[in-house]
N, C-alpha and C. Protein backbone atom coordinates (compact mmCIF):
# COMPACT_ATOMS: atom_id res chain seq x y z
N UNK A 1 75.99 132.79 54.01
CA UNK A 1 74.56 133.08 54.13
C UNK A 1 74.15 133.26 55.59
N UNK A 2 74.96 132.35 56.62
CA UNK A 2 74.25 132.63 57.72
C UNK A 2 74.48 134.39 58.56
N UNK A 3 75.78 134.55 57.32
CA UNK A 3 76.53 136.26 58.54
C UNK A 3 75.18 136.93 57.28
N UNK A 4 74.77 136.70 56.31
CA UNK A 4 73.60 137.25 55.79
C UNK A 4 72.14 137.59 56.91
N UNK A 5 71.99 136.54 56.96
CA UNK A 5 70.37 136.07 57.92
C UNK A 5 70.52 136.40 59.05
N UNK A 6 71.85 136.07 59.86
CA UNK A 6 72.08 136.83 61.04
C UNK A 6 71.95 138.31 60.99
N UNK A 7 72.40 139.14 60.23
CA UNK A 7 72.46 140.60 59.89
C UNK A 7 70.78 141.39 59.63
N UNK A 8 70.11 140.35 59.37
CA UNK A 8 68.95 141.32 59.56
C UNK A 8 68.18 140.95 60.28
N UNK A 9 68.43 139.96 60.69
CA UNK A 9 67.90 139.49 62.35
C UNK A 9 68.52 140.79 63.42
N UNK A 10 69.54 140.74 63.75
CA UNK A 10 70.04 141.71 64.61
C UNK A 10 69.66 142.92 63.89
N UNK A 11 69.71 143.55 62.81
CA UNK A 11 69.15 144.96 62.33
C UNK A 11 67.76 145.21 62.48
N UNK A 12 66.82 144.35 62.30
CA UNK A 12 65.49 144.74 62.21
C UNK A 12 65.12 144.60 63.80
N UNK A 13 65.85 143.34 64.60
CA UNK A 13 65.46 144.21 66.03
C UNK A 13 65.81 145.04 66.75
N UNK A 14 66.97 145.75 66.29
CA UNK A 14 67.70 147.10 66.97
C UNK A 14 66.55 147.97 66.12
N UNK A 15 66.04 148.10 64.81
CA UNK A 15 65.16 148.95 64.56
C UNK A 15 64.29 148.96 65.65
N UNK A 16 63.79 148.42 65.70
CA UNK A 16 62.12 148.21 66.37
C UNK A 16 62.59 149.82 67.82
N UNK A 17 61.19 150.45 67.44
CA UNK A 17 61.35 151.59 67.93
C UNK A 17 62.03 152.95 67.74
N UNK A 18 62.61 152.64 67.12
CA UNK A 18 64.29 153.73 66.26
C UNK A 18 63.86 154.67 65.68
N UNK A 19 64.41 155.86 65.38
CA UNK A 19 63.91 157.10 65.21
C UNK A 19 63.71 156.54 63.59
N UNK A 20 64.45 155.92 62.96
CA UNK A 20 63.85 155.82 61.60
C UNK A 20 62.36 155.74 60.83
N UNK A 21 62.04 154.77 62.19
CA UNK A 21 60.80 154.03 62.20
C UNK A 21 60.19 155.72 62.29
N UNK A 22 60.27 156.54 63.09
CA UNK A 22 59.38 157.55 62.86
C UNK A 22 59.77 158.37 61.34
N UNK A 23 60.94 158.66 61.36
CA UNK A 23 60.98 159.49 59.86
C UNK A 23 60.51 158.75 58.95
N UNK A 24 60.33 157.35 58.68
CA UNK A 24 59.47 156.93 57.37
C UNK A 24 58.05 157.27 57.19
N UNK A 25 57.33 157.73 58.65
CA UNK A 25 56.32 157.79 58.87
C UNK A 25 56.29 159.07 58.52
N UNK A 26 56.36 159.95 58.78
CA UNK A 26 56.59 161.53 58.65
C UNK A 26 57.40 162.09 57.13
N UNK A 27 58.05 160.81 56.40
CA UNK A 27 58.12 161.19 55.00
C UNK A 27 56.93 160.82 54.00
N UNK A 28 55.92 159.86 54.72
CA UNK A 28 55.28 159.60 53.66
C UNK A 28 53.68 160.43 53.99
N UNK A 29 53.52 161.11 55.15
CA UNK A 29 52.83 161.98 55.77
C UNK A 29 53.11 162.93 54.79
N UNK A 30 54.22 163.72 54.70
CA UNK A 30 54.64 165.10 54.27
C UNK A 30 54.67 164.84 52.48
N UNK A 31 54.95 164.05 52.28
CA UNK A 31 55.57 164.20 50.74
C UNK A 31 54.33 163.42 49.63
N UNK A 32 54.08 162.78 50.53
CA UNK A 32 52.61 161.57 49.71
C UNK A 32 52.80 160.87 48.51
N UNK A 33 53.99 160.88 48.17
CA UNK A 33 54.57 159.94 47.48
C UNK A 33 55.32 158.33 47.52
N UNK A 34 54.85 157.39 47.31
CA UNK A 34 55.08 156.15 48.10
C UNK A 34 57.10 155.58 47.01
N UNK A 35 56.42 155.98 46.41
CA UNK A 35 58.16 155.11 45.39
C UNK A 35 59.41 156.26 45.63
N UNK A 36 59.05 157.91 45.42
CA UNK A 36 60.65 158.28 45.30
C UNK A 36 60.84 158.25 46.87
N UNK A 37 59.50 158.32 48.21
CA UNK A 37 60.32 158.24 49.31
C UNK A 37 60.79 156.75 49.09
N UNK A 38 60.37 155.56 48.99
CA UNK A 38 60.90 154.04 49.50
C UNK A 38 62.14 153.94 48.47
N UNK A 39 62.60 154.29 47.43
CA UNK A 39 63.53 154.41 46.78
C UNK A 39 64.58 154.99 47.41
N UNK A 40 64.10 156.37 48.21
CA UNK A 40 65.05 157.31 48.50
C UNK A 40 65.60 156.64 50.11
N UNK A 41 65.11 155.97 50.45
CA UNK A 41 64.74 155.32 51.52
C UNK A 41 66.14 154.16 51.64
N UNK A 42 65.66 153.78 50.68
CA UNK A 42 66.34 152.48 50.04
C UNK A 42 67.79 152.91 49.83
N UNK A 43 67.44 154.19 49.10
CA UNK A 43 69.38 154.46 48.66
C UNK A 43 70.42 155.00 49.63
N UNK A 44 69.72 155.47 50.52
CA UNK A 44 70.12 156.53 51.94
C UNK A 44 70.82 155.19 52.67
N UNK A 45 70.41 154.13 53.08
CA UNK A 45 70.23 153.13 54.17
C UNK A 45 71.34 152.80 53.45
N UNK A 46 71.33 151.90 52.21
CA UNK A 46 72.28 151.36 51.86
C UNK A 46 73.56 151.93 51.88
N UNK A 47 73.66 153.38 50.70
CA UNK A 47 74.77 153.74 51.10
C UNK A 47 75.65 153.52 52.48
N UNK A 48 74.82 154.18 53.55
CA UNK A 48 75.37 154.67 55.15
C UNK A 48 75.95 153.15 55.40
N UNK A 49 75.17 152.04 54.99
CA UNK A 49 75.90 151.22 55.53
C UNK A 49 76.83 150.27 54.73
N UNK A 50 76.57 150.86 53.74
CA UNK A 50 78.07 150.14 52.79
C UNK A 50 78.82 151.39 53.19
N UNK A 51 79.24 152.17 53.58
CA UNK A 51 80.28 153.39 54.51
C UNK A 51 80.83 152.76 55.47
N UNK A 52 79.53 152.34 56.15
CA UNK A 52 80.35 151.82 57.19
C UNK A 52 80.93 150.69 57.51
N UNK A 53 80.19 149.60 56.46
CA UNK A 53 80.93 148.27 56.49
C UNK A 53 82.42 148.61 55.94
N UNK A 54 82.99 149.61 54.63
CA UNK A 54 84.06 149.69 54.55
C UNK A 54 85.19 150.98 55.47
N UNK A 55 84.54 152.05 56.02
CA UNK A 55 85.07 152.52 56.92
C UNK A 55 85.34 152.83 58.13
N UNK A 56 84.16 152.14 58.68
CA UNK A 56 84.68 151.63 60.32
C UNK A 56 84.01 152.70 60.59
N UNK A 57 82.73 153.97 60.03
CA UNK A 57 82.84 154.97 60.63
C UNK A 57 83.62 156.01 60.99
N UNK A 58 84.25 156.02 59.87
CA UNK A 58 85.51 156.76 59.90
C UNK A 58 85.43 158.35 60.24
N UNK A 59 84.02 159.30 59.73
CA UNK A 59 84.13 160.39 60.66
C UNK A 59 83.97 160.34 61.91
N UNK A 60 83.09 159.56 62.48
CA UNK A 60 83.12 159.25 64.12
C UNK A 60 84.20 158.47 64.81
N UNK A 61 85.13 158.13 63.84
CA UNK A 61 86.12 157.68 64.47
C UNK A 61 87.56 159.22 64.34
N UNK A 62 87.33 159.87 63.62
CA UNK A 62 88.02 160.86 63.71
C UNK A 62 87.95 162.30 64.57
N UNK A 63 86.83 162.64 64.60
CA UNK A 63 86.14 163.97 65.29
C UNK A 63 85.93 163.39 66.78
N UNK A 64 86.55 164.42 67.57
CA UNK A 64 86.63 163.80 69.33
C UNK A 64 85.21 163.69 69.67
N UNK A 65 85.42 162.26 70.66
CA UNK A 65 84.15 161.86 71.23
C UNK A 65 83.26 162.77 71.68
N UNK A 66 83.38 163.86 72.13
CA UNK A 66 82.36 164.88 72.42
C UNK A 66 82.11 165.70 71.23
N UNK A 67 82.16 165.58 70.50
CA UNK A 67 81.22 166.05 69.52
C UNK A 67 80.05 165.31 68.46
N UNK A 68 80.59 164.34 69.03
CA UNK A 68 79.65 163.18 68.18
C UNK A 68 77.97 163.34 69.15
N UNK A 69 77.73 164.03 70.28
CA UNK A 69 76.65 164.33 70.44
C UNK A 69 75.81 165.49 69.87
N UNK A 70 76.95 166.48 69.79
CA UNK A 70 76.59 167.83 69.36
C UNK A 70 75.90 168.03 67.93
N UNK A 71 76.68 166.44 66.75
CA UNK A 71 76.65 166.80 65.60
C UNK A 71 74.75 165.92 65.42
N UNK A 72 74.78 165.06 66.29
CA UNK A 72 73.38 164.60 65.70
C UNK A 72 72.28 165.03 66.84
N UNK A 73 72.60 166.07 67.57
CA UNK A 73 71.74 166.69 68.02
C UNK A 73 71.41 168.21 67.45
N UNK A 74 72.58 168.29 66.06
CA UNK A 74 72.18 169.91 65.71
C UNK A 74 71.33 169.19 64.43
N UNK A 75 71.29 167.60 64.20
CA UNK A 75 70.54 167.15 62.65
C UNK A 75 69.20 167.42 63.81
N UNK A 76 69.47 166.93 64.76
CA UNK A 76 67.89 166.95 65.35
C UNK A 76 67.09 168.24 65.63
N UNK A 77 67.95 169.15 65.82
CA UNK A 77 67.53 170.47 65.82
C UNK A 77 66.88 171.09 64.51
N UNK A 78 67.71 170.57 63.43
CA UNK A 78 67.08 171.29 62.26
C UNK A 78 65.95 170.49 61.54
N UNK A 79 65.60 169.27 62.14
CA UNK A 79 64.67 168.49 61.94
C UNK A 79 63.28 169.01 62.33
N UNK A 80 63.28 169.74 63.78
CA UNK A 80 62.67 170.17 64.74
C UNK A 80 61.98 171.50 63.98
N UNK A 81 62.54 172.55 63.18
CA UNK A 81 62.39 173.36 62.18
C UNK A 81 61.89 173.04 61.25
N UNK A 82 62.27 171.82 60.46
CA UNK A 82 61.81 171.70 59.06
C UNK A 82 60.66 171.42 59.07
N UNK A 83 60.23 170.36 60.42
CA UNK A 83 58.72 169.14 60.16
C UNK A 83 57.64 170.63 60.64
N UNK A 84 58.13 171.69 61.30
CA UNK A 84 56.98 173.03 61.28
C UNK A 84 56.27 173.40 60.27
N UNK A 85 57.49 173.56 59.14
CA UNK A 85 56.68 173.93 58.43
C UNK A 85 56.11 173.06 57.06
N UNK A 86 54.88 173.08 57.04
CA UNK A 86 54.12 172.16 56.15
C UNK A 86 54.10 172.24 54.51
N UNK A 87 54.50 171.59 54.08
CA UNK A 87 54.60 171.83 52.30
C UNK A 87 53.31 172.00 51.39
N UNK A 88 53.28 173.29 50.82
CA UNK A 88 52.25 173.98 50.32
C UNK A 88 51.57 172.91 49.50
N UNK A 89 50.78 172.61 49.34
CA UNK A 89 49.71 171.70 48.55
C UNK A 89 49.91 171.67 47.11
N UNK A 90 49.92 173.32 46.59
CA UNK A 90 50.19 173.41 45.20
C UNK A 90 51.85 173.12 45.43
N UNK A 91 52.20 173.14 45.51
CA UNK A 91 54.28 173.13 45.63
C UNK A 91 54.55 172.00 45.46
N UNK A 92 53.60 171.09 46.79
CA UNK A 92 53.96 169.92 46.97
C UNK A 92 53.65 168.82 45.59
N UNK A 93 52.63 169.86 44.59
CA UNK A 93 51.84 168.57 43.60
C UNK A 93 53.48 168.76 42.53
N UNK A 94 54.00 169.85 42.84
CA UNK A 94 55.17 170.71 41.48
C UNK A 94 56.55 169.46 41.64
N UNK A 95 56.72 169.18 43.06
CA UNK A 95 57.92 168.61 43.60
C UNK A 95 58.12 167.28 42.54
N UNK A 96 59.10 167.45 41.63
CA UNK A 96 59.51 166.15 41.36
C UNK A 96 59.66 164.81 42.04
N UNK A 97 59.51 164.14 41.38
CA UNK A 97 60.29 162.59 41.84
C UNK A 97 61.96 162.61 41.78
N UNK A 98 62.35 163.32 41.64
CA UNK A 98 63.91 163.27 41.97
C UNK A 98 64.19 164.09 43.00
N UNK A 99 63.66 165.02 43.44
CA UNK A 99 63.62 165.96 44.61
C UNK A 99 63.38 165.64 46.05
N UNK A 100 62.12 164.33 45.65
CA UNK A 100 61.56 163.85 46.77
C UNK A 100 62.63 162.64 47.45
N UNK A 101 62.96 161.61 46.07
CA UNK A 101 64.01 161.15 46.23
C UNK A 101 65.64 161.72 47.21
N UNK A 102 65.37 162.08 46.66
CA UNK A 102 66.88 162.99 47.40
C UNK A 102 66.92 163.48 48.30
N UNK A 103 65.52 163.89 48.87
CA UNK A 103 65.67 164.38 49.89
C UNK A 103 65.68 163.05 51.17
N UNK A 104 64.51 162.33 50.82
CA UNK A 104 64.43 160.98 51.70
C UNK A 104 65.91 160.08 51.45
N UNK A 105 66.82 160.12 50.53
CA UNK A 105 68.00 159.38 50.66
C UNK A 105 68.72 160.08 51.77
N UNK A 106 68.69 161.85 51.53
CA UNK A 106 69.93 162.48 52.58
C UNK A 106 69.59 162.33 53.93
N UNK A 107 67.71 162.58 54.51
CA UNK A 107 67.31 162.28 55.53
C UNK A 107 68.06 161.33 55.89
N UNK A 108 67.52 159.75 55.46
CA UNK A 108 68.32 158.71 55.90
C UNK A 108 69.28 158.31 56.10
N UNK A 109 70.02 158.86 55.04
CA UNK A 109 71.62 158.80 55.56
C UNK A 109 72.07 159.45 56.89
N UNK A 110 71.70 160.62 56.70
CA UNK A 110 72.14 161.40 58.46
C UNK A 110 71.63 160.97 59.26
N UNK A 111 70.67 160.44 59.22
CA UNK A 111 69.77 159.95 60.91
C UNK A 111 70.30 158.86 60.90
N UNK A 112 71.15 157.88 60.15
CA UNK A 112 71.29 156.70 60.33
C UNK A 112 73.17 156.66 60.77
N UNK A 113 73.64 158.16 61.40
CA UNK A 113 74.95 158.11 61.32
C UNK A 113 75.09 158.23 63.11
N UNK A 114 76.00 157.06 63.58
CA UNK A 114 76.25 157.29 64.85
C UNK A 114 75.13 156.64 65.34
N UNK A 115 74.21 155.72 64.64
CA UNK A 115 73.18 154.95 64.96
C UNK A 115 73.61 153.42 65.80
N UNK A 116 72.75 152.66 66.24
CA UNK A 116 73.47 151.90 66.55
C UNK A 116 73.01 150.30 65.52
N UNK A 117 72.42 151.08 64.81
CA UNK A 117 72.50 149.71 63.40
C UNK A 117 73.92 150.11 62.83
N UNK A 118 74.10 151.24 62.73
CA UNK A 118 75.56 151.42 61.67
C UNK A 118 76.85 150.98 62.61
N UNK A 119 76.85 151.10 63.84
CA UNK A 119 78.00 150.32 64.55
C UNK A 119 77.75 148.81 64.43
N UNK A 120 76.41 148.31 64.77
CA UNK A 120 76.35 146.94 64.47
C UNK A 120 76.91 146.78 62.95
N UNK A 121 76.94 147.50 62.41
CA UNK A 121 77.50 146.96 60.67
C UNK A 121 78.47 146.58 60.56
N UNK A 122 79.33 147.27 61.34
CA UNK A 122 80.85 148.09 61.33
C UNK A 122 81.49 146.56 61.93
N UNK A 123 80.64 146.15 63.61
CA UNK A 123 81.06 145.14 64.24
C UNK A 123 80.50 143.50 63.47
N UNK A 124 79.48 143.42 63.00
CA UNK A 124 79.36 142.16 62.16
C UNK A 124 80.13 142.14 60.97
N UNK A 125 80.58 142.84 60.52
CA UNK A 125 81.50 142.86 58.83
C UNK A 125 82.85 142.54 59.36
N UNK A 126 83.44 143.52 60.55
CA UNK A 126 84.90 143.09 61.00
C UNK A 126 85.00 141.58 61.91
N UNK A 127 83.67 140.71 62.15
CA UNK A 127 83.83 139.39 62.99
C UNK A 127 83.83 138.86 61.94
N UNK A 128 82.99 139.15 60.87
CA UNK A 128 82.48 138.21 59.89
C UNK A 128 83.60 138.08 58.67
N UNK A 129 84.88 139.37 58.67
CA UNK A 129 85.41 139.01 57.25
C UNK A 129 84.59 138.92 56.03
N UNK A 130 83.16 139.53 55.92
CA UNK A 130 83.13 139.58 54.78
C UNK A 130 81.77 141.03 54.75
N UNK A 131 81.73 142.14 53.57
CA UNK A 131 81.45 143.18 53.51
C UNK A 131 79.91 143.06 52.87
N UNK A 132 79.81 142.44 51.90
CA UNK A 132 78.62 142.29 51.21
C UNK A 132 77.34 141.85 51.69
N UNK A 133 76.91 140.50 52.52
CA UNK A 133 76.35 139.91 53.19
C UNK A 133 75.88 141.35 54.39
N UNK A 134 76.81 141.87 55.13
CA UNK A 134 76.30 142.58 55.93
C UNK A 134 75.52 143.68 55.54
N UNK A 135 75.91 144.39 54.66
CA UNK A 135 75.38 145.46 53.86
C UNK A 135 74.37 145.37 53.17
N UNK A 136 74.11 144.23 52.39
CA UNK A 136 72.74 144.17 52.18
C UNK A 136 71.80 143.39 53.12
N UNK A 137 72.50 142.62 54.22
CA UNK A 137 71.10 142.09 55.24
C UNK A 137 71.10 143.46 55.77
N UNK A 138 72.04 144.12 56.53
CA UNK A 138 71.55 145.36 57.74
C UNK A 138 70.01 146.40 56.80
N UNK A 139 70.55 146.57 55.23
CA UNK A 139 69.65 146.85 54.45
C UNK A 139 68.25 146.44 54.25
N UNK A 140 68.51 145.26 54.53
CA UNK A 140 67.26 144.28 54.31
C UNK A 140 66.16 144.82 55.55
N UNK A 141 67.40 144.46 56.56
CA UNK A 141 66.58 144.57 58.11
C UNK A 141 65.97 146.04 58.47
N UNK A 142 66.49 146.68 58.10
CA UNK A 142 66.12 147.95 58.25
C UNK A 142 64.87 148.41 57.25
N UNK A 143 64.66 147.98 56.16
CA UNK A 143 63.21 147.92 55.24
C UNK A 143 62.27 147.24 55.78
N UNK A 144 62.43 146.28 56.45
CA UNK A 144 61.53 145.10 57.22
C UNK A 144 60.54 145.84 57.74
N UNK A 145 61.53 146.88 58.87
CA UNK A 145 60.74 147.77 59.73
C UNK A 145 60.49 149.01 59.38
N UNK A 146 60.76 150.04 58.23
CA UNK A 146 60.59 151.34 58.02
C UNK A 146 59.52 150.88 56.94
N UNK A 147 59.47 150.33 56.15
CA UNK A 147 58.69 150.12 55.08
C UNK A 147 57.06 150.11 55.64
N UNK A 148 56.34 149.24 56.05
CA UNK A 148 55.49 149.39 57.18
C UNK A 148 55.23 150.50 57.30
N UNK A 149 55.98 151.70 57.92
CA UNK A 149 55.53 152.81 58.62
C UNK A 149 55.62 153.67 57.55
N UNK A 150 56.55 153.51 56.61
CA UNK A 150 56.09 154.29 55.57
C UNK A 150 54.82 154.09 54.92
N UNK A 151 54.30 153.10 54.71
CA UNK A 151 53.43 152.80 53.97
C UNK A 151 51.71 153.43 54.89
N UNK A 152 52.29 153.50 56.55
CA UNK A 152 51.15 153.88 57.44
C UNK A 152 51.02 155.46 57.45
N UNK A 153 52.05 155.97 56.63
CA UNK A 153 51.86 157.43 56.46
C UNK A 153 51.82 157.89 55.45
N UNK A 154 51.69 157.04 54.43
CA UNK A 154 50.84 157.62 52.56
C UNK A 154 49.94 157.16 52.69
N UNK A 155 49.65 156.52 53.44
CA UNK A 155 48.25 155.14 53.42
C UNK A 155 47.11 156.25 54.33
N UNK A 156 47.53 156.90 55.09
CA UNK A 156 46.49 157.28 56.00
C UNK A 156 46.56 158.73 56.32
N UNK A 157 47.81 159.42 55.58
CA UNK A 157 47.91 161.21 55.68
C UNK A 157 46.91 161.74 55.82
N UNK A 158 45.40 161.45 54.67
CA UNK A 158 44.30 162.86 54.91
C UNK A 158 44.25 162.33 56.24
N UNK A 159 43.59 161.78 56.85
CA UNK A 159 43.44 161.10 58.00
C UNK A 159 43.58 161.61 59.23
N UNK A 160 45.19 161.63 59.07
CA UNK A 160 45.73 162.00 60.39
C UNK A 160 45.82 163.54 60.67
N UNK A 161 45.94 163.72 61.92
CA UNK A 161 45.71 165.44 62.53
C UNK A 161 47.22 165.65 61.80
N UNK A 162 47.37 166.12 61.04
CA UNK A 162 48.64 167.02 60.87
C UNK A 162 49.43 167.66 61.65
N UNK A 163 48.37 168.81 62.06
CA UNK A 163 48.98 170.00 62.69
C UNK A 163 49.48 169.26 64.22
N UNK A 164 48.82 168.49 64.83
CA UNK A 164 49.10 167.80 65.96
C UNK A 164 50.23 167.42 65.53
N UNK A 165 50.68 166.07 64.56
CA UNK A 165 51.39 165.72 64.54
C UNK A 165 52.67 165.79 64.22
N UNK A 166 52.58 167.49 63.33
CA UNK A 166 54.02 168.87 63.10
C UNK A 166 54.55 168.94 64.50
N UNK A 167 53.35 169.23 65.58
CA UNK A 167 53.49 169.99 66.70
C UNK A 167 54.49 169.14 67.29
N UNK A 168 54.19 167.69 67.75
CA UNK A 168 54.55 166.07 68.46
C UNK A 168 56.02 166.12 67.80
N UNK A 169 56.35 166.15 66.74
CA UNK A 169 57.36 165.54 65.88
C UNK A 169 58.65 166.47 66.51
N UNK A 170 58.10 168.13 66.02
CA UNK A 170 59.37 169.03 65.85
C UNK A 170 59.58 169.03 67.83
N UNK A 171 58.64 169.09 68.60
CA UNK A 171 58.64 168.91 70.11
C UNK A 171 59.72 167.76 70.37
N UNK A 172 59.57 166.23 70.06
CA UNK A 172 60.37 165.42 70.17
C UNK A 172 61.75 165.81 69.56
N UNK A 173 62.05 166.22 68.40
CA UNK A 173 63.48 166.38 68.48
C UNK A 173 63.76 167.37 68.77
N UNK A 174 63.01 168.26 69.18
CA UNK A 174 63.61 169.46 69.61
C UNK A 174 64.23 169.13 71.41
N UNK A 175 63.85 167.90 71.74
CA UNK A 175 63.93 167.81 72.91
C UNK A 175 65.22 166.84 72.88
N UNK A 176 64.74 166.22 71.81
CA UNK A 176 66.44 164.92 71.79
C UNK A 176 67.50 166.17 71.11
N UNK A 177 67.62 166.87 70.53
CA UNK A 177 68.31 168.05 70.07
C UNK A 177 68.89 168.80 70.86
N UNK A 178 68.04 168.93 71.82
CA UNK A 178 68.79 170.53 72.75
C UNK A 178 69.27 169.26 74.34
N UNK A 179 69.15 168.18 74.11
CA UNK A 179 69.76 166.90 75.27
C UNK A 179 71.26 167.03 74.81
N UNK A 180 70.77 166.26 73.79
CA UNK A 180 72.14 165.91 72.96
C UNK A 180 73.42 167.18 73.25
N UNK A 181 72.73 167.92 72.13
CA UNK A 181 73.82 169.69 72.56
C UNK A 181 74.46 169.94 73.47
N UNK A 182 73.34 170.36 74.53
CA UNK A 182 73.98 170.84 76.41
C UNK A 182 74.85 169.88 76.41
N UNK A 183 74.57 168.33 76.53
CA UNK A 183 75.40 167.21 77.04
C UNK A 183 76.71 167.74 76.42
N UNK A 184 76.90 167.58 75.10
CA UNK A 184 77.88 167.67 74.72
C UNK A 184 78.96 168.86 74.79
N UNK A 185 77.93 170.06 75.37
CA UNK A 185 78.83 171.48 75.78
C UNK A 185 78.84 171.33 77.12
N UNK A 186 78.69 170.27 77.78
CA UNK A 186 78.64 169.76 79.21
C UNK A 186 77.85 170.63 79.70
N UNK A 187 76.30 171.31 79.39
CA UNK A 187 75.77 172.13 79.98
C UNK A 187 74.79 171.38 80.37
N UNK A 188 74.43 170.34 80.92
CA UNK A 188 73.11 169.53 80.92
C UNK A 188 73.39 169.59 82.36
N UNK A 189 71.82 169.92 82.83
CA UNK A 189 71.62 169.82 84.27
C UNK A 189 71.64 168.65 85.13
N UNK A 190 71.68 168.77 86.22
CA UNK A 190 72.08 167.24 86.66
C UNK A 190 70.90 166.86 87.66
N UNK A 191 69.63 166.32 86.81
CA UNK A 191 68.40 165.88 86.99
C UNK A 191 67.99 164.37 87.07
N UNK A 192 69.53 163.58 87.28
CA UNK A 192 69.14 162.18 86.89
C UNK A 192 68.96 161.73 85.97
N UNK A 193 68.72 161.92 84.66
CA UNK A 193 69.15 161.78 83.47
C UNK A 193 70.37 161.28 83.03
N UNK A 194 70.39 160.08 82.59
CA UNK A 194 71.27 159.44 82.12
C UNK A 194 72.44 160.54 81.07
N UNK A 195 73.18 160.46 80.80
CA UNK A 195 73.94 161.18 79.66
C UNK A 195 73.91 160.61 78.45
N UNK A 196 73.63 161.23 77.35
CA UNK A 196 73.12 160.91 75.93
C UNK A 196 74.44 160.13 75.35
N UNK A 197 75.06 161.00 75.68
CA UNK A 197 76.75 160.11 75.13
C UNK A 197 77.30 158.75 75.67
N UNK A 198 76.70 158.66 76.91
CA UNK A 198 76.86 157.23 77.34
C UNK A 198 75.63 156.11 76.96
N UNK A 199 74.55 156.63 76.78
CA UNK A 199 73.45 155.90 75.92
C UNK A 199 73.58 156.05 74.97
N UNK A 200 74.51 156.55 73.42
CA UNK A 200 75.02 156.21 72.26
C UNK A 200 75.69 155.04 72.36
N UNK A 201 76.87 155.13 73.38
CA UNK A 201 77.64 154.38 73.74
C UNK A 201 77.48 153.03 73.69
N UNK A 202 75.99 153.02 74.89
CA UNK A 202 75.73 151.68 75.10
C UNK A 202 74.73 150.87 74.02
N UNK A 203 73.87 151.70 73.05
CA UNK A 203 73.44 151.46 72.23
C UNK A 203 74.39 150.47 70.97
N UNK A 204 75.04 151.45 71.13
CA UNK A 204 76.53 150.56 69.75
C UNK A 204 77.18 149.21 70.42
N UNK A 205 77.02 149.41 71.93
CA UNK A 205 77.62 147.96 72.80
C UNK A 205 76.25 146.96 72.29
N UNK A 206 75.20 147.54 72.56
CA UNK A 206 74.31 146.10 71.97
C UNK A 206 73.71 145.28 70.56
N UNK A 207 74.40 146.67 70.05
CA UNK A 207 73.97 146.53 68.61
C UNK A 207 75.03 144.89 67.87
């Protein structure tokens, strides 16, 4: 119990701030559905990290270190595209609950790959000797803090400026997107800017 309680202690404060924390916000903005996103939410997280409690991360442990920037800076790129464009009102009333679902599980799963909750998984399951406990606290910990923000973006969508906040969203990853990339085609200018690949790096060291 305690590699339990420990696990979402350390997960929910590596959340705090984490890009997740914004996509829950921006799924329940876009889709206005509170159960198939927190479901889909729910199934995305878990999976990624029952993956990684049993494979160590095994595509990022296979595909050379320089590409592991490229690959979650091209999710961020197409992120940067999608949140533009706004889901038609009538479309959006048509969209199933299994659609919506699915889509908020795959979101989560990819944004949560090369994260540094999913290395913390990887490193508390292999100290701890045991798989279960980690996988559902990192789970736990990670609802603690997305849940909240989901709930601040079905809760308050008419509300909020939209179009501002399409504009803010696809701007931010378009900017962590085209970082990530250059870095990783070593085209990044040399402005003092830390390198993205060494702040993955050190992210997974504190996790």
């Amino acid at each position: 119990m305690e590699l339990f309680y420990l696990t979402i202690l350390t997960v929910a404060v590596a959340e705090l701030g984490d890009r997740s924390l914004f996509l829950a916000i921006l799924l329940g903005v876009r889709f206005r559905r509170l159960w198939p996103v927190f479901w889909g939410m729910v199934t995305g997280l878990f999976i990624n990290q029952l993956l990684s409690a049993f494979a160590g991360v095994w595509l990022f442990a296979v595909l050379p270190a320089e590409w592991h920037g490229l690959l979650v800076g091209a999710v961020f790129l197409a992120m940067a595209v999608w949140v533009l464009f706004p889901e038609d009102e009538s479309k959006a009333e048509k969209l199933t609950a299994r659609s919506i679902f699915l889509t908020s599980a795959l979101a989560f799963f990819i944004l949560e790959m090369a994260d540094k909750t999913q290395l913390a998984v990887v490193t508390l399951a292999g100290a701890g000797g045991s798989v279960w406990p980690v996988v559902f606290g990192a789970t736990i910990g990670i609802l603690l803090v997305t849940t909240p923000a989901l709930l601040l973006g079905w809760r308050f969508a008419a509300a909020l400026p939209m179009r501002a906040l399409r504009l803010m969203a696809a701007a931010l990853f378009a900017l962590l997107g085209l970082w990530l990339v250059l870095d990783g085609l070593d085209r990044l200018p040399d402005i003092g800017l830390p390198s993205p690949a060494r702040l993955l790096d050190g992210l997974g060291e504190a996790g």
